[in-house]
PDB file of N, CA and C in Angstrom:
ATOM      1  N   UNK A   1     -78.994  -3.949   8.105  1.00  0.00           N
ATOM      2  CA  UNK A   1     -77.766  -4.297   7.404  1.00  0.00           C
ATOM      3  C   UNK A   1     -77.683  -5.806   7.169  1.00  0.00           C
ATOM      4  N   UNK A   2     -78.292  -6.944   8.027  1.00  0.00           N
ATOM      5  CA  UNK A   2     -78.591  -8.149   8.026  1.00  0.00           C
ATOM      6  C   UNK A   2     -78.966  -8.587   6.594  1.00  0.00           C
ATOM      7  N   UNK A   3     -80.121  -8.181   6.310  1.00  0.00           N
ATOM      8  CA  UNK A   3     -80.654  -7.930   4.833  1.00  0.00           C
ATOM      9  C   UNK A   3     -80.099  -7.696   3.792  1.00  0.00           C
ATOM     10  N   UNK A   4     -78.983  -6.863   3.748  1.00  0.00           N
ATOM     11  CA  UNK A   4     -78.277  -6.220   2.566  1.00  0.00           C
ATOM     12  C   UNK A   4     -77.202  -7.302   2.778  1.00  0.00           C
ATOM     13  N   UNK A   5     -76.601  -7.358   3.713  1.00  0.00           N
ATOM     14  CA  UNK A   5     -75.309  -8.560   3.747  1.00  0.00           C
ATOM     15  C   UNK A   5     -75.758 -10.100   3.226  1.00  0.00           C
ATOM     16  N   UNK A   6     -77.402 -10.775   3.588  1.00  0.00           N
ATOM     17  CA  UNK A   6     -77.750 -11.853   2.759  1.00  0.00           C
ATOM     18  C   UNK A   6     -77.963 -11.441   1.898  1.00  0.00           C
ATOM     19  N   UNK A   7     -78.424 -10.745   0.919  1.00  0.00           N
ATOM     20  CA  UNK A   7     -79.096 -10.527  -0.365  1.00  0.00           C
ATOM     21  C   UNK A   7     -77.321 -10.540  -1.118  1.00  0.00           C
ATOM     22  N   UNK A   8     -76.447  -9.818  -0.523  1.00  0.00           N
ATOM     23  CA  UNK A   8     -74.963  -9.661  -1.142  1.00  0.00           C
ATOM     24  C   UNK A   8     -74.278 -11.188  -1.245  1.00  0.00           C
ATOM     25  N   UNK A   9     -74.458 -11.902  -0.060  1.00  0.00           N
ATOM     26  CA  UNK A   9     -74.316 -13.199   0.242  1.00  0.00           C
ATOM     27  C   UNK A   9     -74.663 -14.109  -0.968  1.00  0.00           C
ATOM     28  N   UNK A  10     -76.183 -13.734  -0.802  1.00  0.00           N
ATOM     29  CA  UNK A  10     -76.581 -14.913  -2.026  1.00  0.00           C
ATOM     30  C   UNK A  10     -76.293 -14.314  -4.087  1.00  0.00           C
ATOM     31  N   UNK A  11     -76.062 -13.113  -3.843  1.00  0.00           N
ATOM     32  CA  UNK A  11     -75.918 -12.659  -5.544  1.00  0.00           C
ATOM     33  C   UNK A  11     -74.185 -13.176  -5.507  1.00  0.00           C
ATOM     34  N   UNK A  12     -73.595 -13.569  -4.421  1.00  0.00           N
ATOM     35  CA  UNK A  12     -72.257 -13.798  -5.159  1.00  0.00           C
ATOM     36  C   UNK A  12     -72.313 -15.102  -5.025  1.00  0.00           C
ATOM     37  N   UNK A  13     -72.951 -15.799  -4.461  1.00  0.00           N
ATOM     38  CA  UNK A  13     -73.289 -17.468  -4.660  1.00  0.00           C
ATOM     39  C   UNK A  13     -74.120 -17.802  -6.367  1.00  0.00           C
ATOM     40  N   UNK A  14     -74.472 -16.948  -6.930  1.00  0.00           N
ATOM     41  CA  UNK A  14     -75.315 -16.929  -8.095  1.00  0.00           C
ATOM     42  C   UNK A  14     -74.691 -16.863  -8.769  1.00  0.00           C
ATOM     43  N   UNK A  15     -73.670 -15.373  -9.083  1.00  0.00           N
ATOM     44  CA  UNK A  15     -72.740 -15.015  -9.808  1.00  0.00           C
ATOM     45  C   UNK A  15     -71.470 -16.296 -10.033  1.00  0.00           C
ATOM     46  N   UNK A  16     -70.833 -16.789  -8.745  1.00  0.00           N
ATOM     47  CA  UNK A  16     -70.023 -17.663  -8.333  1.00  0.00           C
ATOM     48  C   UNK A  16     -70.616 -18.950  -9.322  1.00  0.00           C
ATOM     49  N   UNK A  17     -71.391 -19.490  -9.357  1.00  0.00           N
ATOM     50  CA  UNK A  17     -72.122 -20.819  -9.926  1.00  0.00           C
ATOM     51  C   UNK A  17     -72.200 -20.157 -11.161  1.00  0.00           C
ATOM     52  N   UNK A  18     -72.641 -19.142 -11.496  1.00  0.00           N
ATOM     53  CA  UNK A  18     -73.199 -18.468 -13.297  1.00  0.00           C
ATOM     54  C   UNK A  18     -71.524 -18.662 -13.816  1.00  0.00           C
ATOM     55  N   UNK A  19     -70.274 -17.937 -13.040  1.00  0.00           N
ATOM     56  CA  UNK A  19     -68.756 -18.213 -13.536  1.00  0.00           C
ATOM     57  C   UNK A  19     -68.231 -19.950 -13.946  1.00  0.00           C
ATOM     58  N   UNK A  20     -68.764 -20.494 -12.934  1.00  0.00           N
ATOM     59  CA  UNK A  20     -68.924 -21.871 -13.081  1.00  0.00           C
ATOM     60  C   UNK A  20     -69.218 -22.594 -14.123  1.00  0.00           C
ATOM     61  N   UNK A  21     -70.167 -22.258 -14.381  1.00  0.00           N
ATOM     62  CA  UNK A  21     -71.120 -22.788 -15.512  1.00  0.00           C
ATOM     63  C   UNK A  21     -70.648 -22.392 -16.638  1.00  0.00           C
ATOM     64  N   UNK A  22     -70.218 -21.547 -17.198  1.00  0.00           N
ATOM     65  CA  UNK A  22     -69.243 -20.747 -18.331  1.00  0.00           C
ATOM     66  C   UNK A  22     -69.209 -22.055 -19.407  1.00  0.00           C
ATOM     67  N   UNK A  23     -69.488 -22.348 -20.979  1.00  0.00           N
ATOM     68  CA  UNK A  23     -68.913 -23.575 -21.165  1.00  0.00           C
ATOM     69  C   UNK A  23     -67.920 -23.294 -21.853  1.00  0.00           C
ATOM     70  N   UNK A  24     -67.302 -22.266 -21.844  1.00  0.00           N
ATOM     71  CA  UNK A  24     -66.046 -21.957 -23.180  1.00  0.00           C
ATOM     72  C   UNK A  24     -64.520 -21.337 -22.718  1.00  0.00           C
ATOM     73  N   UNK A  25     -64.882 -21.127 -21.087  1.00  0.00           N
ATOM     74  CA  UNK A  25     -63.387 -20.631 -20.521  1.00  0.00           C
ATOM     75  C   UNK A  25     -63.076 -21.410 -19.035  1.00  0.00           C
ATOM     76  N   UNK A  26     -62.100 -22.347 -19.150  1.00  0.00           N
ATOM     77  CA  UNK A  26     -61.886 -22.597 -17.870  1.00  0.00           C
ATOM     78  C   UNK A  26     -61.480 -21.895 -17.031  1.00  0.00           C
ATOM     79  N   UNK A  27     -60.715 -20.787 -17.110  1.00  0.00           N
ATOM     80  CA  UNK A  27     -59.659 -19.786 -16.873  1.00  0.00           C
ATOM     81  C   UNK A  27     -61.093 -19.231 -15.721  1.00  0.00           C
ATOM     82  N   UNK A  28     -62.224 -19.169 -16.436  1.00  0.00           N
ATOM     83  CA  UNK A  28     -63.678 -18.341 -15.836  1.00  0.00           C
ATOM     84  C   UNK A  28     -64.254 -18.686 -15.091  1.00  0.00           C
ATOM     85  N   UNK A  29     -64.343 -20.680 -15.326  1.00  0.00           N
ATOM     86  CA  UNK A  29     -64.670 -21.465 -14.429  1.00  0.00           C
ATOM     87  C   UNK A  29     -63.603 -21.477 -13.471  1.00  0.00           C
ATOM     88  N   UNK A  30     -62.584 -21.633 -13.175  1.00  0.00           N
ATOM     89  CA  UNK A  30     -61.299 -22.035 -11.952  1.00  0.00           C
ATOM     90  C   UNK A  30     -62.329 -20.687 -11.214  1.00  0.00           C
ATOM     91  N   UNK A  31     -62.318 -19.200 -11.651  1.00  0.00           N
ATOM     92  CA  UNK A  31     -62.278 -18.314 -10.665  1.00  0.00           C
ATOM     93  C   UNK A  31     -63.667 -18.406  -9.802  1.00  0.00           C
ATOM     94  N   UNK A  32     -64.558 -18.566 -10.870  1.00  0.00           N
ATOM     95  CA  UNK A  32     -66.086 -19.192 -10.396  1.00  0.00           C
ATOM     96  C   UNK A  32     -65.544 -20.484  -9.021  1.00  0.00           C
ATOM     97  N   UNK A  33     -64.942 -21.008  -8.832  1.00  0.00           N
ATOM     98  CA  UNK A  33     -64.889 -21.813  -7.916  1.00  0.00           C
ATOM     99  C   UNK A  33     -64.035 -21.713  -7.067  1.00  0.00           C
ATOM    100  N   UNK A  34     -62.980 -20.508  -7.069  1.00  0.00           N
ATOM    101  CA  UNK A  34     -62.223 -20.139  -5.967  1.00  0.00           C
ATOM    102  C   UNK A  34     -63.247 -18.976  -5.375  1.00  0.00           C
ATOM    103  N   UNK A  35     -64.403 -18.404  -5.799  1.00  0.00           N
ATOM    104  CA  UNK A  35     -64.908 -17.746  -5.188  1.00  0.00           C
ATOM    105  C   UNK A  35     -65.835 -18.016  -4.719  1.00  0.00           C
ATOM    106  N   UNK A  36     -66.820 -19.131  -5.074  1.00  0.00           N
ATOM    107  CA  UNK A  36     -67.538 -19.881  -4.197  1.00  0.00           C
ATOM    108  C   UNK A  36     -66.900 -20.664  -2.727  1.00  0.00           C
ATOM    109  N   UNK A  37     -65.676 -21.212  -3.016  1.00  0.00           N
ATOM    110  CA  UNK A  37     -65.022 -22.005  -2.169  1.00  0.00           C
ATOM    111  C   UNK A  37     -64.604 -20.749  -1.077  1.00  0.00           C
ATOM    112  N   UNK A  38     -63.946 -19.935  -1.031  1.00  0.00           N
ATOM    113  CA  UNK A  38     -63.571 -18.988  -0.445  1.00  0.00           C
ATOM    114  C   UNK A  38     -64.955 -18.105  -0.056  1.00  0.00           C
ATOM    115  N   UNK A  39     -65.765 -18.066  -0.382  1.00  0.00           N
ATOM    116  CA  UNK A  39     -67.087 -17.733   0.140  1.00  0.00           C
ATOM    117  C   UNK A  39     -67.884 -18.591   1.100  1.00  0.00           C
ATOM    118  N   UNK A  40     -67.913 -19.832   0.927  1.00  0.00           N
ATOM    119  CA  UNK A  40     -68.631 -20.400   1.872  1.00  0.00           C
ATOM    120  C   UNK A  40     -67.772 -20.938   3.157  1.00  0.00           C
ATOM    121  N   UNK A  41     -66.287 -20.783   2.804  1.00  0.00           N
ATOM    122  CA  UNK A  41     -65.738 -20.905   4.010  1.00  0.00           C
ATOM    123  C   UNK A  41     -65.673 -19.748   5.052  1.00  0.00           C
ATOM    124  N   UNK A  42     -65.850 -18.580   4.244  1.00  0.00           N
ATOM    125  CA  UNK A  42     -66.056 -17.260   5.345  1.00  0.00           C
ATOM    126  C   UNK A  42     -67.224 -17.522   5.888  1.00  0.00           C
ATOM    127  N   UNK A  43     -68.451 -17.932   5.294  1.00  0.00           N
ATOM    128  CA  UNK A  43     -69.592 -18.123   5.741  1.00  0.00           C
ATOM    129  C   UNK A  43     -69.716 -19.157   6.881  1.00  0.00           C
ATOM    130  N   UNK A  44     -69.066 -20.438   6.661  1.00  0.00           N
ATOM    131  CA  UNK A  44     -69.130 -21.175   7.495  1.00  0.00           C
ATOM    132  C   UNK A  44     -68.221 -21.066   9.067  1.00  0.00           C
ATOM    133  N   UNK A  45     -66.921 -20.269   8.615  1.00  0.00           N
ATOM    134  CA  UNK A  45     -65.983 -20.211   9.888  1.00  0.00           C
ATOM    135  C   UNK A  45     -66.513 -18.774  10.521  1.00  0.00           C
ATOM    136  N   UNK A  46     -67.605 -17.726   9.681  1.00  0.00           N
ATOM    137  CA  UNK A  46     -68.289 -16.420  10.812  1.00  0.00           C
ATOM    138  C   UNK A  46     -66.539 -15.475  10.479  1.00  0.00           C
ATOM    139  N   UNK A  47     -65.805 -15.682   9.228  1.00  0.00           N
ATOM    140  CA  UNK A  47     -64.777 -14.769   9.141  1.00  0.00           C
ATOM    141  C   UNK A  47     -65.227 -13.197   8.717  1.00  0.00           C
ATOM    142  N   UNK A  48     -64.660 -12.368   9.770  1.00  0.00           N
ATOM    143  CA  UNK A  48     -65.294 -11.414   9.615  1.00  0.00           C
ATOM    144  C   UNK A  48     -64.243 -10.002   8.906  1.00  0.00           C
ATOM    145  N   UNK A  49     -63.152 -10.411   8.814  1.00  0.00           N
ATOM    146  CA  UNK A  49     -62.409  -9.721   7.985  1.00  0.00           C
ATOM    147  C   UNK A  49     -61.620 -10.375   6.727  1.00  0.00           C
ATOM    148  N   UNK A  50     -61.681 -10.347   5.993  1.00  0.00           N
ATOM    149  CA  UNK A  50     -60.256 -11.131   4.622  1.00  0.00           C
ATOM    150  C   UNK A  50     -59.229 -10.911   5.100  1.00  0.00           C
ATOM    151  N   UNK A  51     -57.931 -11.987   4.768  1.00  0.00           N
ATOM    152  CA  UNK A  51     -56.709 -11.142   5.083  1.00  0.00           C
ATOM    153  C   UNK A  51     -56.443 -10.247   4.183  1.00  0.00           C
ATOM    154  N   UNK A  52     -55.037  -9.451   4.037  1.00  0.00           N
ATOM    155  CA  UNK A  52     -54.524  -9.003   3.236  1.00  0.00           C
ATOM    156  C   UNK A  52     -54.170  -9.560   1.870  1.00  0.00           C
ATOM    157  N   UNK A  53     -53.604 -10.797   2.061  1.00  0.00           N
ATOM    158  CA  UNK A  53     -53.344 -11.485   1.130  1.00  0.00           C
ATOM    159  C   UNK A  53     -54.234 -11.862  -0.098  1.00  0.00           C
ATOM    160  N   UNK A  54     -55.699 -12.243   0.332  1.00  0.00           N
ATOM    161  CA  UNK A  54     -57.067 -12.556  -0.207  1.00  0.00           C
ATOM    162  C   UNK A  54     -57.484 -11.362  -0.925  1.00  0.00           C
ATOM    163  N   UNK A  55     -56.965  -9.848  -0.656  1.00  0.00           N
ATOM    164  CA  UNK A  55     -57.155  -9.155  -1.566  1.00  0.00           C
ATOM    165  C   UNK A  55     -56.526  -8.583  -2.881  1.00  0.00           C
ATOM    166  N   UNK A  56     -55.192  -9.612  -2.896  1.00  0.00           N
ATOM    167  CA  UNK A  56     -53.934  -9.838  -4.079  1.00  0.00           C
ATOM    168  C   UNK A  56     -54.834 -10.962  -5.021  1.00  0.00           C
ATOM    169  N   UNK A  57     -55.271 -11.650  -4.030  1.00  0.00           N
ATOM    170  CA  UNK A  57     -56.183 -13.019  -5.013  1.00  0.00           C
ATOM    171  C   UNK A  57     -57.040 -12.623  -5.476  1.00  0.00           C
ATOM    172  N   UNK A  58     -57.609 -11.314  -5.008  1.00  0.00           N
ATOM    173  CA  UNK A  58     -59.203 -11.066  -5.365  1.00  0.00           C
ATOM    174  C   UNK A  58     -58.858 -10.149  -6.575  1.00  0.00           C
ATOM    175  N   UNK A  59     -57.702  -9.432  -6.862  1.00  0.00           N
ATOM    176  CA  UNK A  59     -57.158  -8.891  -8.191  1.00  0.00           C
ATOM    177  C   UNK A  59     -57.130  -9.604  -8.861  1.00  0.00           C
ATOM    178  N   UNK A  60     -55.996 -10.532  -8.878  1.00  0.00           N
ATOM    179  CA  UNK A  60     -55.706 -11.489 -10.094  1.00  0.00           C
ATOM    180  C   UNK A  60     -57.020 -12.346 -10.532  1.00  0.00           C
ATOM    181  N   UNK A  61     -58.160 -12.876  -9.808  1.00  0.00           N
ATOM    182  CA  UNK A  61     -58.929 -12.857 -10.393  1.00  0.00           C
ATOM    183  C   UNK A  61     -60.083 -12.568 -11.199  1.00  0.00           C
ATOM    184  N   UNK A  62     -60.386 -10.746 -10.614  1.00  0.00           N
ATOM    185  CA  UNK A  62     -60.869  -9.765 -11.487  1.00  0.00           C
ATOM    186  C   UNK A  62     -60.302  -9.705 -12.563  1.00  0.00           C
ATOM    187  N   UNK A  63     -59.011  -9.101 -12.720  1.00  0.00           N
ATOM    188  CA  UNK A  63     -57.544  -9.199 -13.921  1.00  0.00           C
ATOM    189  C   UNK A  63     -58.616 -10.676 -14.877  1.00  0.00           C
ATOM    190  N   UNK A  64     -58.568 -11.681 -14.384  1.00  0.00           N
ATOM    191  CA  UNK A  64     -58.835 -12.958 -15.159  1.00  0.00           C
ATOM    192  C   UNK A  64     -59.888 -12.549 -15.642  1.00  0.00           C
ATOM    193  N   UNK A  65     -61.022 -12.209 -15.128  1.00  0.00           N
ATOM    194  CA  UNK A  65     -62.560 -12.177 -15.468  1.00  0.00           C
ATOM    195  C   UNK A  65     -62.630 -11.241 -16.531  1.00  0.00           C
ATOM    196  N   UNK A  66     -62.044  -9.882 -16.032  1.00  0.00           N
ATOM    197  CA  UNK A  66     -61.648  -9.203 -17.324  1.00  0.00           C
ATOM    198  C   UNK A  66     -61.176  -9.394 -18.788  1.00  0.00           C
ATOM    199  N   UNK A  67     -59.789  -9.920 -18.439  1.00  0.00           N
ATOM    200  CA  UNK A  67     -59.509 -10.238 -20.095  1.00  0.00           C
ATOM    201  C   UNK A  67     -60.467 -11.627 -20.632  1.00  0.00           C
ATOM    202  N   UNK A  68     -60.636 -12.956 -20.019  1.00  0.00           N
ATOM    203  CA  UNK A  68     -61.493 -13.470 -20.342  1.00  0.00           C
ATOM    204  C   UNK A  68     -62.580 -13.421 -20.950  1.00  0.00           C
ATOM    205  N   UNK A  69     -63.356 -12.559 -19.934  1.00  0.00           N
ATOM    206  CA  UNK A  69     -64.778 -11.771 -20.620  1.00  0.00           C
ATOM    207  C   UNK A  69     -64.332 -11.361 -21.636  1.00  0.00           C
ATOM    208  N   UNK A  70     -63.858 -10.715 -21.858  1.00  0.00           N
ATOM    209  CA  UNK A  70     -63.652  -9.883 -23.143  1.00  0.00           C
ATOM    210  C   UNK A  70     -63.291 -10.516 -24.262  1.00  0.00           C
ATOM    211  N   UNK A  71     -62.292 -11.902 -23.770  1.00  0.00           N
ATOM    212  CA  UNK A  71     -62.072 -12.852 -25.091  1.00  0.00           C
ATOM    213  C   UNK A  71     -62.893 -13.733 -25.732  1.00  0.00           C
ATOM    214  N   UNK A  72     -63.937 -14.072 -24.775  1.00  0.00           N
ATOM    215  CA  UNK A  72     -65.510 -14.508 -25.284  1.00  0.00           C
ATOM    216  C   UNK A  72     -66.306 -13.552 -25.298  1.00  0.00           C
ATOM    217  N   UNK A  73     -65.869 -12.236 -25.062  1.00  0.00           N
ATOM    218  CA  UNK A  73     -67.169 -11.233 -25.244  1.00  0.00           C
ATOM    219  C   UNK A  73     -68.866 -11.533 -24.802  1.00  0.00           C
ATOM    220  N   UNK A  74     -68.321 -11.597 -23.397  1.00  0.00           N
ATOM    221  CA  UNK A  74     -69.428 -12.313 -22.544  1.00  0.00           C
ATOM    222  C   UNK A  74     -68.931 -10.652 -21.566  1.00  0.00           C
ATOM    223  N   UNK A  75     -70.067  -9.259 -21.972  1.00  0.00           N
ATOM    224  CA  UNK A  75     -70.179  -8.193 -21.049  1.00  0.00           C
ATOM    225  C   UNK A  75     -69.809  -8.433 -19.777  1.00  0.00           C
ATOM    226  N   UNK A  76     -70.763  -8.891 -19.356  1.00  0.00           N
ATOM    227  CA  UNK A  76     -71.646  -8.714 -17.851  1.00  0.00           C
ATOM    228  C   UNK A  76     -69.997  -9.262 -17.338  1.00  0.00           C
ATOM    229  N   UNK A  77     -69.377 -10.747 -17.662  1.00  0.00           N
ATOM    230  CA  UNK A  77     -67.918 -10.951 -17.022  1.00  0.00           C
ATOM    231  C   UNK A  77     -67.494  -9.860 -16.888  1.00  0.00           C
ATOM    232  N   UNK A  78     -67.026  -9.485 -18.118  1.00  0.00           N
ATOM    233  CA  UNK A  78     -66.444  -7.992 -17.868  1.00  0.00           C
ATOM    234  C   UNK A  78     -66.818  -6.931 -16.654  1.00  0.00           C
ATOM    235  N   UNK A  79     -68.102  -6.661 -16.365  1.00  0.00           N
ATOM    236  CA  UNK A  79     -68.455  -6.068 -15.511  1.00  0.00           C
ATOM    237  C   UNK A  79     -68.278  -6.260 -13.868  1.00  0.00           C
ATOM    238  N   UNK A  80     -68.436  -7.608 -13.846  1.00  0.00           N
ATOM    239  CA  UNK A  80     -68.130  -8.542 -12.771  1.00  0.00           C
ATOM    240  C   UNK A  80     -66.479  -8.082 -12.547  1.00  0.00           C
ATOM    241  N   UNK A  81     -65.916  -8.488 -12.965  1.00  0.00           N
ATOM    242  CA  UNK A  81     -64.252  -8.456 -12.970  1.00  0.00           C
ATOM    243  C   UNK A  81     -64.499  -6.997 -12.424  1.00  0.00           C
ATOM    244  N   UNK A  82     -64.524  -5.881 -13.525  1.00  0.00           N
ATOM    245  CA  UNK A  82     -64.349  -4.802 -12.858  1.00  0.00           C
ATOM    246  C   UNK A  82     -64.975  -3.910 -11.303  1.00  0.00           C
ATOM    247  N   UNK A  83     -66.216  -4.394 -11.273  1.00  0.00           N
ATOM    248  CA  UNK A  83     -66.776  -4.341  -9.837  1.00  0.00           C
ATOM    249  C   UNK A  83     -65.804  -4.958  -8.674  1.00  0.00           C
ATOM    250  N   UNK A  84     -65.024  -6.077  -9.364  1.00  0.00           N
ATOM    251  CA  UNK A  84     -64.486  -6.734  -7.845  1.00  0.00           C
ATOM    252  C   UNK A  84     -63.082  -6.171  -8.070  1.00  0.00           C
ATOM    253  N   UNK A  85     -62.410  -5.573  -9.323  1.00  0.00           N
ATOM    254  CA  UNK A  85     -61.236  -5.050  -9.125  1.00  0.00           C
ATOM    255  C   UNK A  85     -61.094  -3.832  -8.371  1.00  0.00           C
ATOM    256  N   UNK A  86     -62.359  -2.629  -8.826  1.00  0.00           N
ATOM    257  CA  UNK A  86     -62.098  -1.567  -8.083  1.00  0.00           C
ATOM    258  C   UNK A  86     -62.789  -1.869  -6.230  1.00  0.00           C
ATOM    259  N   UNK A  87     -63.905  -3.184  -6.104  1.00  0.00           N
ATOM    260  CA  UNK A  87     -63.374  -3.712  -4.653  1.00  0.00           C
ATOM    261  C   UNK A  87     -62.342  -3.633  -4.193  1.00  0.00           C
ATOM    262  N   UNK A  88     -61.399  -4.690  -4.603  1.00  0.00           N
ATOM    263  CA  UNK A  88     -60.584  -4.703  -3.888  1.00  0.00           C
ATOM    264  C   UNK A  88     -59.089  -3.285  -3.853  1.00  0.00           C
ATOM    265  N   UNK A  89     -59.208  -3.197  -5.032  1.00  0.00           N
ATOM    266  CA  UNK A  89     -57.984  -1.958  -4.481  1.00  0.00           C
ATOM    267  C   UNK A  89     -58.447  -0.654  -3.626  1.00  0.00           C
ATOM    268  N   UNK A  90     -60.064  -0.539  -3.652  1.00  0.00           N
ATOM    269  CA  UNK A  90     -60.569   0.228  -3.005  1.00  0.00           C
ATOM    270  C   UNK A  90     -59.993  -0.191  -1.423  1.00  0.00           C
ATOM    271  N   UNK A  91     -60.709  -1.601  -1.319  1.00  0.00           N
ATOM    272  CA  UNK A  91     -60.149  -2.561   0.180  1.00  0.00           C
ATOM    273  C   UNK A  91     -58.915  -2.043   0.593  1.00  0.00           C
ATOM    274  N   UNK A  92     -57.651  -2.409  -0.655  1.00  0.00           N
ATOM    275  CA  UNK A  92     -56.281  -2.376   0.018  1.00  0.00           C
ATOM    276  C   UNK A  92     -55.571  -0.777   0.622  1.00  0.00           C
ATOM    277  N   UNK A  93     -56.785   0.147  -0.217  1.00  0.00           N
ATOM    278  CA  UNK A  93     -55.907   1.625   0.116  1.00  0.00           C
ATOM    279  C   UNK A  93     -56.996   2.339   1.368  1.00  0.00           C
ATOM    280  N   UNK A  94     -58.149   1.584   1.396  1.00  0.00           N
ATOM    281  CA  UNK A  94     -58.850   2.124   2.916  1.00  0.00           C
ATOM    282  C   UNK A  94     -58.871   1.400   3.664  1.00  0.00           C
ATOM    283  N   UNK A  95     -58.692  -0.072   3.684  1.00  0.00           N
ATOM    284  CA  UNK A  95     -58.632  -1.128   4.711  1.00  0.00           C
ATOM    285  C   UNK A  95     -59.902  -1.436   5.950  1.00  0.00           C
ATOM    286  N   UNK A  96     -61.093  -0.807   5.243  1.00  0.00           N
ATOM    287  CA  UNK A  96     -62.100  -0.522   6.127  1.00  0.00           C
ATOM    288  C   UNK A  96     -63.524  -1.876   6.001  1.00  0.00           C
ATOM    289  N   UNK A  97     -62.720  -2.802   5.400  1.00  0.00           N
ATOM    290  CA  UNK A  97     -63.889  -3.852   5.267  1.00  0.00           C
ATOM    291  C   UNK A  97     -65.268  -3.762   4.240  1.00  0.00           C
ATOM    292  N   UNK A  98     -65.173  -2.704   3.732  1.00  0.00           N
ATOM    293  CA  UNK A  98     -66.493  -2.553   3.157  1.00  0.00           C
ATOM    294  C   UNK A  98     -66.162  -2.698   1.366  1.00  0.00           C
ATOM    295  N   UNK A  99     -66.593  -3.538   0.575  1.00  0.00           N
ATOM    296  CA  UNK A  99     -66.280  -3.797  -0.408  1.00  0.00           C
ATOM    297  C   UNK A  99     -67.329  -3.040  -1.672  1.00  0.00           C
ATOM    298  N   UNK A 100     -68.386  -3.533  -1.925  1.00  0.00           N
ATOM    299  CA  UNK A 100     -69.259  -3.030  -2.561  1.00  0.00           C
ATOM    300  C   UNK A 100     -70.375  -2.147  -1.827  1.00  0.00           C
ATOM    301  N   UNK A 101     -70.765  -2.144  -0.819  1.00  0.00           N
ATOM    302  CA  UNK A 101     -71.678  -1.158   0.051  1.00  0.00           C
ATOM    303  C   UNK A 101     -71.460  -0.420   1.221  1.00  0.00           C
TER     304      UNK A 101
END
């Protein structure tokens, strides 16, 4: 499971920097960098659950990635957004920590 949790680790450090890099939506970039920032601080403090709250943030910024993507018609955003939307409401109605695997 070590393995699957770095490999998950580093595709949202990729993804996180690829949102970043965006040159036509800031709206895409802000979320690209609340999710890097909020990623490497779990990483660095060994946080082993999100709060509750972090999964209201983790909507509204799927919500963002979504319509965004779609207003530059940049797919894959789109896809992104929706992977982390049905994350997290998946998160809020089983509460079992497990997001994508």
């Amino acid at each position: 499971m070590l393995y699957i949790d770095d490999l998950f680790r580093l595709y949202v450090y990729l993804i996180s920097i690829y949102l970043i890099l965006i040159y036509n939506s800031l709206s895409i970039n802000i979320c690209g960098w609340v999710i890097i920032i909020a990623h490497i601080y779990k990483d660095i403090t060994n946080l082993q659950k999100w709060p509750e709250w972090c999964e209201y943030i983790g909507l509204i910024l799927s919500i963002t990635l979504i319509i965004n993507g779609n207003i530059i018609k940049n797919y894959f955003i789109i896809c992104i957004g929706l992977l982390k939307l049905s994350a997290h409401i998946r998160q809020l109605f089983l509460k079992d920590n497990r997001y994508y695997y």
